[in-house]
C-alpha atoms as a PDB file:
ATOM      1  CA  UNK A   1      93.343  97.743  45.297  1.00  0.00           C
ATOM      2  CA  UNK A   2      96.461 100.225  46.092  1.00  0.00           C
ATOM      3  CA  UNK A   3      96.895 102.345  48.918  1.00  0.00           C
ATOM      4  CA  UNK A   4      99.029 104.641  49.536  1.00  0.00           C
ATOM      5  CA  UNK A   5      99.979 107.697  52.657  1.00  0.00           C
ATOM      6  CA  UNK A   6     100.925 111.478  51.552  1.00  0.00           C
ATOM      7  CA  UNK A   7     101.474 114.117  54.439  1.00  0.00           C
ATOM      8  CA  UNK A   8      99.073 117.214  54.600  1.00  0.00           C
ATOM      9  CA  UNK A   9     100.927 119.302  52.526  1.00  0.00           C
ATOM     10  CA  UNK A  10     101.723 117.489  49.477  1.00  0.00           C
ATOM     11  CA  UNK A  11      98.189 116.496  48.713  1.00  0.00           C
ATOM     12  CA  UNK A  12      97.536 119.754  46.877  1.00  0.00           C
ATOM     13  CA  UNK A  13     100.254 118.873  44.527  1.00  0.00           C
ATOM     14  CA  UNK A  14      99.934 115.242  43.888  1.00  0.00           C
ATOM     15  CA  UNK A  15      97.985 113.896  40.822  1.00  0.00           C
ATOM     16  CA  UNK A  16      95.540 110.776  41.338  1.00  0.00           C
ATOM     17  CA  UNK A  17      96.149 108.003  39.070  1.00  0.00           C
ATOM     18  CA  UNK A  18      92.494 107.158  39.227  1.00  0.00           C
ATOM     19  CA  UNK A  19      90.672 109.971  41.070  1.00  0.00           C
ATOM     20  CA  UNK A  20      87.371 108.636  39.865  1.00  0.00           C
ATOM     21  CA  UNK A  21      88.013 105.612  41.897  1.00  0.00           C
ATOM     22  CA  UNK A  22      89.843 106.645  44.665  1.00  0.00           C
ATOM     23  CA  UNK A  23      89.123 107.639  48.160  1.00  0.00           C
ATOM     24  CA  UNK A  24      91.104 109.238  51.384  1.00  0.00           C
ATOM     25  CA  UNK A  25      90.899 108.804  55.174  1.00  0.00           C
ATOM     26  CA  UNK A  26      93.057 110.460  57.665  1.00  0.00           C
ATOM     27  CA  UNK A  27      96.054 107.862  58.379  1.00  0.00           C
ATOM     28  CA  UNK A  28      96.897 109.524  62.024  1.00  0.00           C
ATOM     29  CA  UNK A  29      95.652 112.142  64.218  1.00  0.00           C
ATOM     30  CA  UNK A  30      97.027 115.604  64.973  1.00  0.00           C
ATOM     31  CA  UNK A  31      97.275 118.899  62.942  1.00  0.00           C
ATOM     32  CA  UNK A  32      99.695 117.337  60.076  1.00  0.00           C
ATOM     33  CA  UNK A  33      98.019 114.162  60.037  1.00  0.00           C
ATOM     34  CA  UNK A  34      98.899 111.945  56.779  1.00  0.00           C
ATOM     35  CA  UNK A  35      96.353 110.498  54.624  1.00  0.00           C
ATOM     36  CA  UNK A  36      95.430 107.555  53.607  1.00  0.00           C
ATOM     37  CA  UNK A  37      94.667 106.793  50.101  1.00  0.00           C
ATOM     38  CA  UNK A  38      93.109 104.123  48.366  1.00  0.00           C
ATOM     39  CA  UNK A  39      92.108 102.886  44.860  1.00  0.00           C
ATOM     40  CA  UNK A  40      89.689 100.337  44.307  1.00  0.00           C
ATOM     41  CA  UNK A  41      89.317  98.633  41.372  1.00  0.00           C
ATOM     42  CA  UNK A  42      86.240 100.340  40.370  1.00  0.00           C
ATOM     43  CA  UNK A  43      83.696 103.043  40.891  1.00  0.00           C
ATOM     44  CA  UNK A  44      80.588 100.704  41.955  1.00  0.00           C
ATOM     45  CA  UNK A  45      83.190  99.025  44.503  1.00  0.00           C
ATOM     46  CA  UNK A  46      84.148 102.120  46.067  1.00  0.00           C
ATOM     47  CA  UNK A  47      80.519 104.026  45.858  1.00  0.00           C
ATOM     48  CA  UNK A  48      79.299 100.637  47.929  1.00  0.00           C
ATOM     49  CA  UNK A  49      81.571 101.037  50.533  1.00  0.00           C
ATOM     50  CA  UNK A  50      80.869 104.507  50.999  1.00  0.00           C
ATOM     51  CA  UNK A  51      77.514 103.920  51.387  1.00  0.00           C
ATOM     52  CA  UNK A  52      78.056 101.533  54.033  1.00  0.00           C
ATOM     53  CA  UNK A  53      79.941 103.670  55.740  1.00  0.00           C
ATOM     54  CA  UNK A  54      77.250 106.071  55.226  1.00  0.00           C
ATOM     55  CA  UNK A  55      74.651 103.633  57.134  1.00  0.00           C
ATOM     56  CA  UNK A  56      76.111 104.078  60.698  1.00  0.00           C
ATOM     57  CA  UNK A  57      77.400 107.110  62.787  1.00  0.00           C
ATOM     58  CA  UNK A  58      79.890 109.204  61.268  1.00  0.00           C
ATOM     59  CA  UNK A  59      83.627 108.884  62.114  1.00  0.00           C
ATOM     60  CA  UNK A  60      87.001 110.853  61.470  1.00  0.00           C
ATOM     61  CA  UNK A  61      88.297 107.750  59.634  1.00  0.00           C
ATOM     62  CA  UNK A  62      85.942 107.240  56.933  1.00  0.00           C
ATOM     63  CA  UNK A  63      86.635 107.163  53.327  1.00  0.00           C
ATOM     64  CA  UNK A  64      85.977 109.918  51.408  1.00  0.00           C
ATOM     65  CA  UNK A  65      86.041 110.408  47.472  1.00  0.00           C
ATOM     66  CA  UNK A  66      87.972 112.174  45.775  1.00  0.00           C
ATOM     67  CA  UNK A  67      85.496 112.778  42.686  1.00  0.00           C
ATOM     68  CA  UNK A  68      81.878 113.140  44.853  1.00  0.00           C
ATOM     69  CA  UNK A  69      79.240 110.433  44.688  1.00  0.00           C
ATOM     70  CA  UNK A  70      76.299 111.771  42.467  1.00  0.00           C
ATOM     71  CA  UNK A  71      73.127 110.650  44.319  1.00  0.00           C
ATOM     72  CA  UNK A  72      72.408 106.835  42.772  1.00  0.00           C
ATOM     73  CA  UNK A  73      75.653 105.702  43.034  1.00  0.00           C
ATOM     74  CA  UNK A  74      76.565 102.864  45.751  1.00  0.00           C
ATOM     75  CA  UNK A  75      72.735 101.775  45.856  1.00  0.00           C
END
């Protein structure tokens, strides 16, 4: 797995390596907060942790994808 930050206003330009695998979470607070980005190694990986996430009350700091789940994946 690789993380890595970009500020607010370079996320628009940037191009995921692997945005069917990767997912973003809000790295500080405030208006220009930077994000967090991570790739896991695969879809199913990252899907299953979503889900998890998915299980318990929502938070700011959750993982997000950047290519949407479709509706069986992470079961």
């Amino acid at each position: 797995m690789g993380t890595y930050t970009l500020p607010l206003g370079r996320i628009a330009e940037h191009e995921h390596p692997h945005p069917e695998r990767t997912a973003r979470k809000l790295a500080s607070s405030g208006i220009f907060a930077d994000y967090l980005f991570r790739v896991w190694p695969n879809r199913k990986a990252m899907a299953t942790t979503i889900r998890m996430q998915q299980r318990r009350a929502p938070r700011m700091d959750d993982w997000r994808p950047i290519v949407p789940l479709t509706d069986g994946e992470g079961y």
